[in-house]
N, C-alpha and C. Protein backbone atom coordinates (compact mmCIF):
# COMPACT_ATOMS: atom_id res chain seq x y z
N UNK A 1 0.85 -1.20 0.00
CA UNK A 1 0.00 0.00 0.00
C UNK A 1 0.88 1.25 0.00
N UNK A 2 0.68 2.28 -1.06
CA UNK A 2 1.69 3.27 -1.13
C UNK A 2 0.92 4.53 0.08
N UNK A 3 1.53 5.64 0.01
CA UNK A 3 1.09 6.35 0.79
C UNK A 3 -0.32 7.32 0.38
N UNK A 4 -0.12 7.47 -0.95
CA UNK A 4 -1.18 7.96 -1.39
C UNK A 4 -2.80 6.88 -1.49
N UNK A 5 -2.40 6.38 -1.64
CA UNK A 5 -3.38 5.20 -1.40
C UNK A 5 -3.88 4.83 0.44
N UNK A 6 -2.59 4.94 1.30
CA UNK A 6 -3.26 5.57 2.54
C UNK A 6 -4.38 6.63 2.38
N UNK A 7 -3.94 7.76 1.94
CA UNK A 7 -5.16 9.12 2.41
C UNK A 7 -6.57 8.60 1.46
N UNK A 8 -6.58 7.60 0.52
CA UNK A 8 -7.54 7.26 -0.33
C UNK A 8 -8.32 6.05 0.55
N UNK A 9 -8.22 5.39 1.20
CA UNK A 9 -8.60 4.02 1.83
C UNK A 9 -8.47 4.44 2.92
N UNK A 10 -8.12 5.04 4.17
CA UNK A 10 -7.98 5.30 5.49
C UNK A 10 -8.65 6.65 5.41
N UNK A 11 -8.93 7.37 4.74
CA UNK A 11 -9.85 8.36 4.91
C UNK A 11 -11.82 8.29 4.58
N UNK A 12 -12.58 8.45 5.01
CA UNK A 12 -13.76 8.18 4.72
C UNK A 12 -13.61 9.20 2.84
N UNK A 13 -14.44 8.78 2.11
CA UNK A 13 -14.69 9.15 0.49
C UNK A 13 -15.12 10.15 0.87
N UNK A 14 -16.01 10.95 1.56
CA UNK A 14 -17.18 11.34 1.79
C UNK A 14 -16.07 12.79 2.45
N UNK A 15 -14.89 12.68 2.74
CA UNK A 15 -14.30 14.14 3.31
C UNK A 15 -13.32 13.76 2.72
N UNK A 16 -12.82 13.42 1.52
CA UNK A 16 -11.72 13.19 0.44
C UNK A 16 -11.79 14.58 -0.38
N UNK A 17 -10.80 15.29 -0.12
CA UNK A 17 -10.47 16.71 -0.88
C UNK A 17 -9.16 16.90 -1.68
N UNK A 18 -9.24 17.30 -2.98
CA UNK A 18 -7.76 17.27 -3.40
C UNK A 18 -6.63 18.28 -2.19
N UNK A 19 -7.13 19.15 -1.49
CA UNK A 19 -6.57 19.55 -0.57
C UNK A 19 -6.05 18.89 0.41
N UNK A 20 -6.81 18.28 1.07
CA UNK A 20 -6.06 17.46 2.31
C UNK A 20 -5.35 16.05 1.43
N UNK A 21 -5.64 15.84 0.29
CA UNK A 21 -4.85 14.82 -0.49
C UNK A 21 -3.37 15.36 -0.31
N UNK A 22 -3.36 16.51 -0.93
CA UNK A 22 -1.91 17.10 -1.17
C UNK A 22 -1.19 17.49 0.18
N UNK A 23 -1.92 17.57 0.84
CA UNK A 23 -1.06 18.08 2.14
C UNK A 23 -0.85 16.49 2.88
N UNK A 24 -1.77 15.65 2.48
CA UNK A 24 -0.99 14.29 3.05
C UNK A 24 0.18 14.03 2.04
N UNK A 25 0.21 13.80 0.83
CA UNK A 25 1.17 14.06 0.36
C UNK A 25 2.83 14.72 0.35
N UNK A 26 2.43 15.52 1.26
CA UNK A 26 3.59 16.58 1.47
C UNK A 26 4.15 15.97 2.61
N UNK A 27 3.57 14.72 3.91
CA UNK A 27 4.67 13.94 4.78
C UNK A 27 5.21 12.81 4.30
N UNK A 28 5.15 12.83 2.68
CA UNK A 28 6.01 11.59 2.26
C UNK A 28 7.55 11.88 1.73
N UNK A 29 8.20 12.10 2.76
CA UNK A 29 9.41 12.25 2.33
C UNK A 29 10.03 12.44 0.61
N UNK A 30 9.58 11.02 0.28
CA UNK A 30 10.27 10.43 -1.00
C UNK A 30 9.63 11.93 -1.98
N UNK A 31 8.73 12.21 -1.89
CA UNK A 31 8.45 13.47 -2.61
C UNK A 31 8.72 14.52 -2.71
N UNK A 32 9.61 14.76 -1.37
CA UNK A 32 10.79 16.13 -1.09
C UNK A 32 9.78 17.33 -1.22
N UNK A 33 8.25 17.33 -1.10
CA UNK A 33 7.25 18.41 -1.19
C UNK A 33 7.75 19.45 -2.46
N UNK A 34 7.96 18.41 -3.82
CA UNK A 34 7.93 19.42 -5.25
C UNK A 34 6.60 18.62 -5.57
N UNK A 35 6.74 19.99 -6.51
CA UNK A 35 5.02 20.15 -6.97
C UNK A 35 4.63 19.75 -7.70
N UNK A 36 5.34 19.35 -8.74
CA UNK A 36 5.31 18.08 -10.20
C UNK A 36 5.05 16.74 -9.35
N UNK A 37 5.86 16.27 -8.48
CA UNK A 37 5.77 14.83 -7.92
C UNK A 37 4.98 14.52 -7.40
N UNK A 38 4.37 15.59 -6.34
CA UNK A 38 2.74 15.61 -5.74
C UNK A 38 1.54 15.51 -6.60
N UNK A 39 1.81 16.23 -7.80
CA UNK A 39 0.42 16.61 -8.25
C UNK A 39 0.69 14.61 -9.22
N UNK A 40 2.01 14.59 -9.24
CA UNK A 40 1.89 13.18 -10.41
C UNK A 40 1.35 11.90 -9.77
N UNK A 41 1.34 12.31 -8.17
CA UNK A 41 1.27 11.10 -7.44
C UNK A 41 -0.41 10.71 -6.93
N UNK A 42 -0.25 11.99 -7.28
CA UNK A 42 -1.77 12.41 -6.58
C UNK A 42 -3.39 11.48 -7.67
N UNK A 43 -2.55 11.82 -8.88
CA UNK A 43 -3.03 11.54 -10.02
C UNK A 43 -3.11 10.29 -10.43
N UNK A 44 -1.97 9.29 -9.89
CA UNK A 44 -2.21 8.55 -9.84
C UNK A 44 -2.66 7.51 -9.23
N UNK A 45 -2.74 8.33 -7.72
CA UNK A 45 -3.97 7.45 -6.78
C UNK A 45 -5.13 7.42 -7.32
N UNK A 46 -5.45 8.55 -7.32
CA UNK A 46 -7.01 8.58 -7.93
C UNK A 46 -7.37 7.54 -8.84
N UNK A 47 -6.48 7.61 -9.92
CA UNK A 47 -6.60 6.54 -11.18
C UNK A 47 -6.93 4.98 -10.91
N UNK A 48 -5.96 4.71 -9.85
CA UNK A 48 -6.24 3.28 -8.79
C UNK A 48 -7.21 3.17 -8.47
N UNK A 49 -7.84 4.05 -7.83
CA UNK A 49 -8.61 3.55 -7.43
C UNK A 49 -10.33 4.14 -8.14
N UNK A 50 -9.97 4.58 -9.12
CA UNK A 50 -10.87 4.30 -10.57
C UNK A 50 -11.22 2.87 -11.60
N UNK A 51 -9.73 2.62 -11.30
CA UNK A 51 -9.42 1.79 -12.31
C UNK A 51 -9.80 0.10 -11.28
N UNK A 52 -9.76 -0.07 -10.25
CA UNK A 52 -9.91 -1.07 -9.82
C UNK A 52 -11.40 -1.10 -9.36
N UNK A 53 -11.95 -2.39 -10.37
CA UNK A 53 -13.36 -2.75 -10.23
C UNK A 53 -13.81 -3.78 -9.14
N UNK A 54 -12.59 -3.88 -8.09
CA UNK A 54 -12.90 -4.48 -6.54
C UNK A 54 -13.58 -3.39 -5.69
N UNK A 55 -13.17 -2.41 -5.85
CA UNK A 55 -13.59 -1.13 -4.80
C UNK A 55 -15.75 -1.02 -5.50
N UNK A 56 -15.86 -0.32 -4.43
CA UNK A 56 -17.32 -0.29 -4.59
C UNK A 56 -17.71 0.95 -5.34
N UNK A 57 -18.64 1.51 -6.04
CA UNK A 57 -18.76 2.09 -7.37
C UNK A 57 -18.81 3.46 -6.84
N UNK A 58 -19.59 3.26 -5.47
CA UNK A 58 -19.65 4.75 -4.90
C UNK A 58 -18.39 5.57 -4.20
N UNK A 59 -17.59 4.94 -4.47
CA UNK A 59 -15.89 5.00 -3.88
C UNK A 59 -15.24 5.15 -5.12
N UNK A 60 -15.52 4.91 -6.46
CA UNK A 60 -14.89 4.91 -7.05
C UNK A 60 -15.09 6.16 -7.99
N UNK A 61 -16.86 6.68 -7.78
CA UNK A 61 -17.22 7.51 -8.14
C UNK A 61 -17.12 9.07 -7.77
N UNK A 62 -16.27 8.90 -6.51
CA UNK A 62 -15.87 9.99 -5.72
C UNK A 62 -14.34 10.14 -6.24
N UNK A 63 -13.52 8.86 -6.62
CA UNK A 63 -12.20 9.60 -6.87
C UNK A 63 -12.59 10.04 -8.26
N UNK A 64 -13.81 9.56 -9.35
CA UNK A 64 -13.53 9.77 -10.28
C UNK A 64 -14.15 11.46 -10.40
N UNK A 65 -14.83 12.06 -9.36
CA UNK A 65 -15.22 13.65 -9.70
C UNK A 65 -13.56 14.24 -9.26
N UNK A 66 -13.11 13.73 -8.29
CA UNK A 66 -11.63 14.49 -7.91
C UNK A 66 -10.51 14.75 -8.83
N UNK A 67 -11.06 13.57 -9.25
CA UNK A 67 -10.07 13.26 -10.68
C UNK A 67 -10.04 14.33 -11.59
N UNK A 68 -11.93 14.65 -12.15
CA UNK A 68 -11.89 15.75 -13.17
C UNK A 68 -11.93 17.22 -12.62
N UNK A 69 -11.42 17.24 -11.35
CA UNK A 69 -11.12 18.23 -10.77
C UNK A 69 -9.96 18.50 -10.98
N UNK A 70 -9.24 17.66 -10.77
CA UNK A 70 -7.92 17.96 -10.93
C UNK A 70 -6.89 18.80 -11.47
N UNK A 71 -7.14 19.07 -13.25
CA UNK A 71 -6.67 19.66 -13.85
C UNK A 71 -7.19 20.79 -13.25
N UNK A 72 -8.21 21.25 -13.30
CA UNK A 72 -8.50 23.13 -12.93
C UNK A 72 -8.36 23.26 -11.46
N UNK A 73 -7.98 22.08 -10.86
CA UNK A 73 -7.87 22.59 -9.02
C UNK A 73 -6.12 22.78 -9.08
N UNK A 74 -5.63 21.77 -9.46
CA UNK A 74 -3.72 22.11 -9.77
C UNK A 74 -3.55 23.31 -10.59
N UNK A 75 -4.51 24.18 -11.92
CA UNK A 75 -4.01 25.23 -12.28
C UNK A 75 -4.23 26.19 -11.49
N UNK A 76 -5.25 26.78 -10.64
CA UNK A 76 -5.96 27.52 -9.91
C UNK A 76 -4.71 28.28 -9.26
N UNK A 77 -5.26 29.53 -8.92
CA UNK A 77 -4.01 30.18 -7.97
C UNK A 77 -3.93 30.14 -6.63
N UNK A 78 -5.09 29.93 -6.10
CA UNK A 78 -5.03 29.29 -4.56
C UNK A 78 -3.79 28.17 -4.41
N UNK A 79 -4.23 27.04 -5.75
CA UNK A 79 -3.04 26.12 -5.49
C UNK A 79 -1.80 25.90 -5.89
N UNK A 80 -1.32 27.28 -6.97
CA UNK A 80 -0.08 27.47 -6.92
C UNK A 80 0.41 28.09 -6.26
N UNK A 81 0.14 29.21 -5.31
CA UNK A 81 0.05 29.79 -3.92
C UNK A 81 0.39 28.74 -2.97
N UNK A 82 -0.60 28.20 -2.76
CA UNK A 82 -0.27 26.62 -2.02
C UNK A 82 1.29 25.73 -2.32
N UNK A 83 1.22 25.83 -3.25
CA UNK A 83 2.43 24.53 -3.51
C UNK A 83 3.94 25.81 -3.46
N UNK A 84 3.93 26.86 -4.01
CA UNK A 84 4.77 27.99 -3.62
C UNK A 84 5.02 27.93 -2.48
N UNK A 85 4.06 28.06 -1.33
CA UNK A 85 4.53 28.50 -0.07
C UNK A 85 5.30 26.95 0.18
N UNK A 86 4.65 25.72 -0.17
CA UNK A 86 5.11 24.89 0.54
C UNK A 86 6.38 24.53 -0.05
N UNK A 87 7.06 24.74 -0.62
CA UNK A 87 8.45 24.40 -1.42
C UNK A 87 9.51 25.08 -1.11
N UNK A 88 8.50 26.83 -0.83
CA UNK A 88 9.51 27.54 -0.20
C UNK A 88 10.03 27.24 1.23
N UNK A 89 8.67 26.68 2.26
CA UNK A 89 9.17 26.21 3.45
C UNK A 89 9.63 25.00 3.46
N UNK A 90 9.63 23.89 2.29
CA UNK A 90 10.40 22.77 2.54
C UNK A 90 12.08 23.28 2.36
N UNK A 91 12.28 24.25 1.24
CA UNK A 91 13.93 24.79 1.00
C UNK A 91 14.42 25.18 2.33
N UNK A 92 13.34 25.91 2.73
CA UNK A 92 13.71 26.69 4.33
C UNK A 92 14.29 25.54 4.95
N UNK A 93 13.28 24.70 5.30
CA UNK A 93 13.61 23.89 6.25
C UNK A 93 15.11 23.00 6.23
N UNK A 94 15.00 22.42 4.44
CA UNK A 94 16.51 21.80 3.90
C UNK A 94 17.64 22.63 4.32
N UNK A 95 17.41 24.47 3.98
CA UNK A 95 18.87 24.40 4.82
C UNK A 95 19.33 24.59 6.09
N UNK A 96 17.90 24.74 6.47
CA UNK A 96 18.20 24.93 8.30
C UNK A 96 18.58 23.40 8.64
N UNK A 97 18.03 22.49 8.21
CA UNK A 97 18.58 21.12 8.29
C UNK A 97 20.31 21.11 7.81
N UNK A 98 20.61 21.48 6.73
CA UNK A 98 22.20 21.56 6.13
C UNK A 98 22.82 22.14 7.07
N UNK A 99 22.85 23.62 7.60
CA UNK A 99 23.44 23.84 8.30
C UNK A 99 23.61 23.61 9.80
N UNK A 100 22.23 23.00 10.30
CA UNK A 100 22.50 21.92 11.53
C UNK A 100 23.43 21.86 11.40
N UNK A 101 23.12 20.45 10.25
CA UNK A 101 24.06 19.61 10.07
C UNK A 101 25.54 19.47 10.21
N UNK A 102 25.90 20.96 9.49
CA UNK A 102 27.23 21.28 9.46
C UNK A 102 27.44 21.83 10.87
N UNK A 103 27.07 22.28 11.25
CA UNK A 103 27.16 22.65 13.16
C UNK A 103 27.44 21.42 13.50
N UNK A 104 26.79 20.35 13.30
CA UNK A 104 27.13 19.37 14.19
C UNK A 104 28.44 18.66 13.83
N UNK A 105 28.36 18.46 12.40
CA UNK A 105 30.13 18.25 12.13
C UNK A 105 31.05 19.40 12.75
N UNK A 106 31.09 20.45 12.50
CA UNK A 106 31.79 21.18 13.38
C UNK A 106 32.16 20.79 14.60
N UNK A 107 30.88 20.86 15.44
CA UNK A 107 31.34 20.43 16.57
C UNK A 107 32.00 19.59 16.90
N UNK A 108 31.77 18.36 16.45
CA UNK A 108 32.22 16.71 16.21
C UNK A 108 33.88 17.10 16.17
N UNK A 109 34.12 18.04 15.17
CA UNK A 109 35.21 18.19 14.52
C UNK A 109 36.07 18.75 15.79
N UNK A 110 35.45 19.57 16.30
CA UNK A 110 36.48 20.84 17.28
C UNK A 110 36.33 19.68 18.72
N UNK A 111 35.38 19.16 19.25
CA UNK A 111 35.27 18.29 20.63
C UNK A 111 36.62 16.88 19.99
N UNK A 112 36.72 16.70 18.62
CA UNK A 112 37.86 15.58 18.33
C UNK A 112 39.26 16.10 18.36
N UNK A 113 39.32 17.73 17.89
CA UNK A 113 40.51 18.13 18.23
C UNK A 113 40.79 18.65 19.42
N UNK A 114 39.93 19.04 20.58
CA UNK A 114 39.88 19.14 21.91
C UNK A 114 40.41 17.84 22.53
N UNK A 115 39.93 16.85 22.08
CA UNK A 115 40.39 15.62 22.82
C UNK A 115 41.61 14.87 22.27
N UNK A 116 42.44 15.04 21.14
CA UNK A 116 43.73 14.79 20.63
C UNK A 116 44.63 15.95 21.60
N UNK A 117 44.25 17.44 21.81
CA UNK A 117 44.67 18.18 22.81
C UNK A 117 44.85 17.46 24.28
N UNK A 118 43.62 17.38 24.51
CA UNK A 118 44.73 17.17 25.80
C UNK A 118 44.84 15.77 26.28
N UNK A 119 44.78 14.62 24.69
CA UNK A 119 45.48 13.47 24.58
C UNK A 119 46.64 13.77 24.95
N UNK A 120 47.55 14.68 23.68
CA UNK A 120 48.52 15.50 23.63
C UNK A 120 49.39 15.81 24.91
N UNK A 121 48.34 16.26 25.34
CA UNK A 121 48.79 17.26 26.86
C UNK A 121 49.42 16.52 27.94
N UNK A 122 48.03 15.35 27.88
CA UNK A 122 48.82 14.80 28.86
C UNK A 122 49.93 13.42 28.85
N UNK A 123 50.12 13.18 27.46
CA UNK A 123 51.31 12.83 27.22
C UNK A 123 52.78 13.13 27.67
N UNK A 124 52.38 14.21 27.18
CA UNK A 124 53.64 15.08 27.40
C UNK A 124 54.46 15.78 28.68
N UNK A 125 52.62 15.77 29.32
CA UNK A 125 52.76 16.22 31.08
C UNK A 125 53.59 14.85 31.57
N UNK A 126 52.70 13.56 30.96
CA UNK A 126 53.47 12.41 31.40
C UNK A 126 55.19 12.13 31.38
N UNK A 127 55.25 12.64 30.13
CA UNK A 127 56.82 12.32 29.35
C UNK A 127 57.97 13.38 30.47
N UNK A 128 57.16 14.73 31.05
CA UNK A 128 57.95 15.08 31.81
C UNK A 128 58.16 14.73 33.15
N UNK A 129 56.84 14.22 33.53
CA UNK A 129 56.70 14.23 35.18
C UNK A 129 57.82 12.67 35.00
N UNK A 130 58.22 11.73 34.02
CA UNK A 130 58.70 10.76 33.62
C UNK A 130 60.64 10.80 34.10
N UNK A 131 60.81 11.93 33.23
CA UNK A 131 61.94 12.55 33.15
C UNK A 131 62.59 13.02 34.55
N UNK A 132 62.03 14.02 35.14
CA UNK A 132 61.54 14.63 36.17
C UNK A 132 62.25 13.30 37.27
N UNK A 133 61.40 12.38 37.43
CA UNK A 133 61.23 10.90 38.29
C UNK A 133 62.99 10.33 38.13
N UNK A 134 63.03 10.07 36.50
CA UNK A 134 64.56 9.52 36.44
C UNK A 134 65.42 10.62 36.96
N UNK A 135 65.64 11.79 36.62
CA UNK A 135 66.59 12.55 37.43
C UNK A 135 67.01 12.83 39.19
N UNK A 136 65.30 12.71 39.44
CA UNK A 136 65.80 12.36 41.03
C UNK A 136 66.36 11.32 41.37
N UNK A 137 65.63 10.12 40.69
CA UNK A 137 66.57 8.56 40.93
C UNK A 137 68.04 9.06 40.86
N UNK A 138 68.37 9.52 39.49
CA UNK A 138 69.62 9.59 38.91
C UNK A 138 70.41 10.21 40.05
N UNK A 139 70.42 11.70 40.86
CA UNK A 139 70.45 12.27 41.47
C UNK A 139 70.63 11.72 43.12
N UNK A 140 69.63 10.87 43.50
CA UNK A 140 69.66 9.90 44.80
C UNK A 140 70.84 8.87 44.90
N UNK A 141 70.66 8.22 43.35
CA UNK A 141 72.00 7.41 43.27
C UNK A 141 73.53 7.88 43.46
N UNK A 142 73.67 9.00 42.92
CA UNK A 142 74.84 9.68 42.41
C UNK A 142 75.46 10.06 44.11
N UNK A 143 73.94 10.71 44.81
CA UNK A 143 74.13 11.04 45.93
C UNK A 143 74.65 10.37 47.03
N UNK A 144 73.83 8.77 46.73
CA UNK A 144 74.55 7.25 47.86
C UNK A 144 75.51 7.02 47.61
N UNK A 145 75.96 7.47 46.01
CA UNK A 145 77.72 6.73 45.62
C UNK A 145 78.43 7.40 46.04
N UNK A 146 78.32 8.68 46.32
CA UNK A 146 79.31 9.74 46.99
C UNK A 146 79.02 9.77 48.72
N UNK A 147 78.20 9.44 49.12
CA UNK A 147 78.27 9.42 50.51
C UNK A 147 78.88 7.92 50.74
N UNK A 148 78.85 6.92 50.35
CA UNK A 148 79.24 5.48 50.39
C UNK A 148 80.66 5.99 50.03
N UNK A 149 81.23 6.57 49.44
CA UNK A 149 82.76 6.71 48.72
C UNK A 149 83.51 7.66 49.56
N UNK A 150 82.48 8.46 50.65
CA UNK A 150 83.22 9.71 51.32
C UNK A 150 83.54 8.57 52.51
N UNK A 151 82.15 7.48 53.38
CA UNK A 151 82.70 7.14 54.57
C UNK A 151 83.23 5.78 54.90
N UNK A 152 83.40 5.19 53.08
CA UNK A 152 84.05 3.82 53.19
C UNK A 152 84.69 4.13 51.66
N UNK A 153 86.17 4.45 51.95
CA UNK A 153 87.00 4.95 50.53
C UNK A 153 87.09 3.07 49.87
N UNK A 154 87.45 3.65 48.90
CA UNK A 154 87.75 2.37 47.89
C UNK A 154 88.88 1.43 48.85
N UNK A 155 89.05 0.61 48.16
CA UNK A 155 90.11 -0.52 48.11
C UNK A 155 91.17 -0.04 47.78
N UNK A 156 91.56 0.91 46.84
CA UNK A 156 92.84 1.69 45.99
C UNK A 156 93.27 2.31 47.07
N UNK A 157 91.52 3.63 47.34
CA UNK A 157 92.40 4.57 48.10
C UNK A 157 92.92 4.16 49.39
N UNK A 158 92.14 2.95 49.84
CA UNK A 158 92.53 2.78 51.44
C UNK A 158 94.24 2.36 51.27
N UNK A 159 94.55 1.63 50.20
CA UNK A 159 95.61 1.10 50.17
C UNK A 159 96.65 2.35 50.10
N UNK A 160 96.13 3.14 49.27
CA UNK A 160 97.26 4.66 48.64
C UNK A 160 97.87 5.05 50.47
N UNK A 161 96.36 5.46 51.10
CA UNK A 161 96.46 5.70 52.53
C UNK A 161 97.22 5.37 53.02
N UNK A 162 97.24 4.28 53.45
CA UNK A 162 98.05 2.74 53.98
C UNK A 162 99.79 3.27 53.84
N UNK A 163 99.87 3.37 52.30
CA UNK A 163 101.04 3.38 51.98
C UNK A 163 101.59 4.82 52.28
N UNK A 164 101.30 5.77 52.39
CA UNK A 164 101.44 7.25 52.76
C UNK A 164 101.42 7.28 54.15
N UNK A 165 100.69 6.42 54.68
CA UNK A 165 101.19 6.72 56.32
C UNK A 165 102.69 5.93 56.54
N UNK A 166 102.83 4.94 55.51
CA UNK A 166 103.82 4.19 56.45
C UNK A 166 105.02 4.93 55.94
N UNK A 167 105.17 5.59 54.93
CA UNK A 167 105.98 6.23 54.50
C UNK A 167 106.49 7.15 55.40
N UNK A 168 105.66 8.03 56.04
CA UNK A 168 105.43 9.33 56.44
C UNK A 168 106.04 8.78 57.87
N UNK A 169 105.84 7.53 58.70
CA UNK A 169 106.15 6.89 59.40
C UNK A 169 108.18 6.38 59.72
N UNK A 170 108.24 5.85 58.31
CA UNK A 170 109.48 5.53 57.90
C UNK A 170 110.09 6.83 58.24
N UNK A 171 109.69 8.12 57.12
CA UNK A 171 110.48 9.03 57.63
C UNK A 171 110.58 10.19 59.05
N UNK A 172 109.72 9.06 59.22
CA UNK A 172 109.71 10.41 60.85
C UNK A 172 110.96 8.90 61.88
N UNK A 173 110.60 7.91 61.53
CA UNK A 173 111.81 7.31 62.26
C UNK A 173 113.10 7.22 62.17
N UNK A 174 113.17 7.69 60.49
CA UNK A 174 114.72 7.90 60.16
C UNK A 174 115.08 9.19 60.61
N UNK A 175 114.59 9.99 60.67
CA UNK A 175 115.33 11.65 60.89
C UNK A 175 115.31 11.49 62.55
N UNK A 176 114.38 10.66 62.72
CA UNK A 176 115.29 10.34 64.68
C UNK A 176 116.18 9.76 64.43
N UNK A 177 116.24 9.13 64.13
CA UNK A 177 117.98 7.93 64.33
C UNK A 177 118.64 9.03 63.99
N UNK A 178 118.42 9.65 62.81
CA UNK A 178 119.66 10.87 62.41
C UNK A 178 119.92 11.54 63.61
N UNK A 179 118.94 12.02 64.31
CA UNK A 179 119.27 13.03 65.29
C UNK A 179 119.85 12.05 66.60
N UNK A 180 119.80 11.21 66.58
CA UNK A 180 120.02 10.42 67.88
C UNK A 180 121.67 9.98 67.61
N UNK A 181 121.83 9.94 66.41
CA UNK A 181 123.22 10.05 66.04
C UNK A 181 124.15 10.90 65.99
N UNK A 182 123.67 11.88 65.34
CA UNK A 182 124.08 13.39 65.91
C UNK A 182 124.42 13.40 67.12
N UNK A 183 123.57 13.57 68.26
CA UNK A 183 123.52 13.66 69.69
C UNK A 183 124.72 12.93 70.09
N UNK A 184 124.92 11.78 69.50
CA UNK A 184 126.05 10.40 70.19
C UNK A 184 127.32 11.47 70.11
N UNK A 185 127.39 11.51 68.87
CA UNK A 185 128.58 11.96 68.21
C UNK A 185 129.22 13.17 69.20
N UNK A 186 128.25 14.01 69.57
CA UNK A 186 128.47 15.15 70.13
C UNK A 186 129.06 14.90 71.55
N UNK A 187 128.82 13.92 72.38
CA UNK A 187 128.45 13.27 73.65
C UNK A 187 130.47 12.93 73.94
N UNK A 188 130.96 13.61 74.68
CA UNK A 188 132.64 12.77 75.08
C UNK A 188 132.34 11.83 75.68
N UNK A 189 133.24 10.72 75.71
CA UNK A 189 133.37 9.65 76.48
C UNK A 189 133.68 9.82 77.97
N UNK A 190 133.42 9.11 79.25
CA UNK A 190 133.63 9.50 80.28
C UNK A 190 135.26 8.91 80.93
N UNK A 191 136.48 9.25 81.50
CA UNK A 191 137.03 9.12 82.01
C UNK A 191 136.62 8.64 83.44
N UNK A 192 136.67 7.12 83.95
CA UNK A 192 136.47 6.73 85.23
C UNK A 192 138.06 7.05 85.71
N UNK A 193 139.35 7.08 85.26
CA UNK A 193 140.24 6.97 86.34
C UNK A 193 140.50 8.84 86.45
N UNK A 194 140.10 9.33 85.98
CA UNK A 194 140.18 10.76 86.43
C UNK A 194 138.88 10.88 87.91
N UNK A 195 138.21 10.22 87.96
CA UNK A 195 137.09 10.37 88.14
C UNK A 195 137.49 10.12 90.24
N UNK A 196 138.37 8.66 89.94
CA UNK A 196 139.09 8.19 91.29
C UNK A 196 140.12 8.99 91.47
């Protein structure tokens, strides 16, 4: 069942107007409310249900006065008035619909580069607070190897140590003997028989 054939069969015959035909007409999308497609569609409901000798005669005799209405009710200026206004408010409506539309891509568009932002952002916040983290490590470490190296010296240096004291040792015992030799030297021997 097409749609025009709705307002023909779901409407009583008896309040069937090419008027309210066409304005049911005008919620069928597929017709985009132009005025050639309405009036062609219109035309050919009627015909259906002319042409089919199932329908009852007094039903059929009502589309067939609408029918020869037709031509002088579609030229009339009421109903090019009519179909004018309505084409103009279907355009209206198409581009208030288009430019929705494009609003809403927009938006779509700017909320997707908002959110690559502060994808972005916080990448990068990451990559530093990252950095940031290794340098204190780096920094803590550097810090234990030098406090570990100030109050327990290496193996080398303890040894260098080692060897610098004993040195320092050596020569503080030799320049006594020197002097203790000295001293001898200086020292006369004692005479015991002068002494008796």
């Amino acid at each position: 069942m097409t749609e025009t054939e709705g307002y023909l069969h779901f409407t009583l015959p008896a309040l069937w107007s090419l008027d309210d035909f066409a304005d049911w007409c005008m919620s069928y999308e597929r017709l985009e409310c132009n005025k050639m497609k309405i009036l062609d569609y219109m035309k050919k409901g009627l015909e259906k249900i002319i042409d089919n000798n199932m329908i009852r005669e007094d039903i059929r005799q009502k589309a067939s006065e609408l029918h020869k209405a037709f031509k002088s009710w579609k030229s009339s200026k009421t109903t090019t008035d009519y179909f004018r206004r309505i084409e103009t408010r279907y355009q209206t409506e198409r581009k208030v619909e288009l430019i929705e539309n494009e609003k809403i891509i927009e938006l779509a568009e700017i909320e997707r580069i908002k959110v690559a932002q502060v994808r972005n952002h916080i990448e990068s916040t990451m990559k530093v607070h990252q950095q940031i983290t290794n340098d204190i490590v780096d920094f803590s470490q550097k810090q234990n190897d030098y406090s570990v190296s100030s109050t327990f010296p290496s193996v080398s240096q303890a040894l260098y140590i080692n060897h610098s004291s004993k040195r320092t040792l050596d020569s503080t015992i030799l320049t006594s003997s020197e002097r203790i030799k000295k001293v001898s030297t200086r020292i006369r021997p004692v005479d015991n028989t002068k002494m008796s």
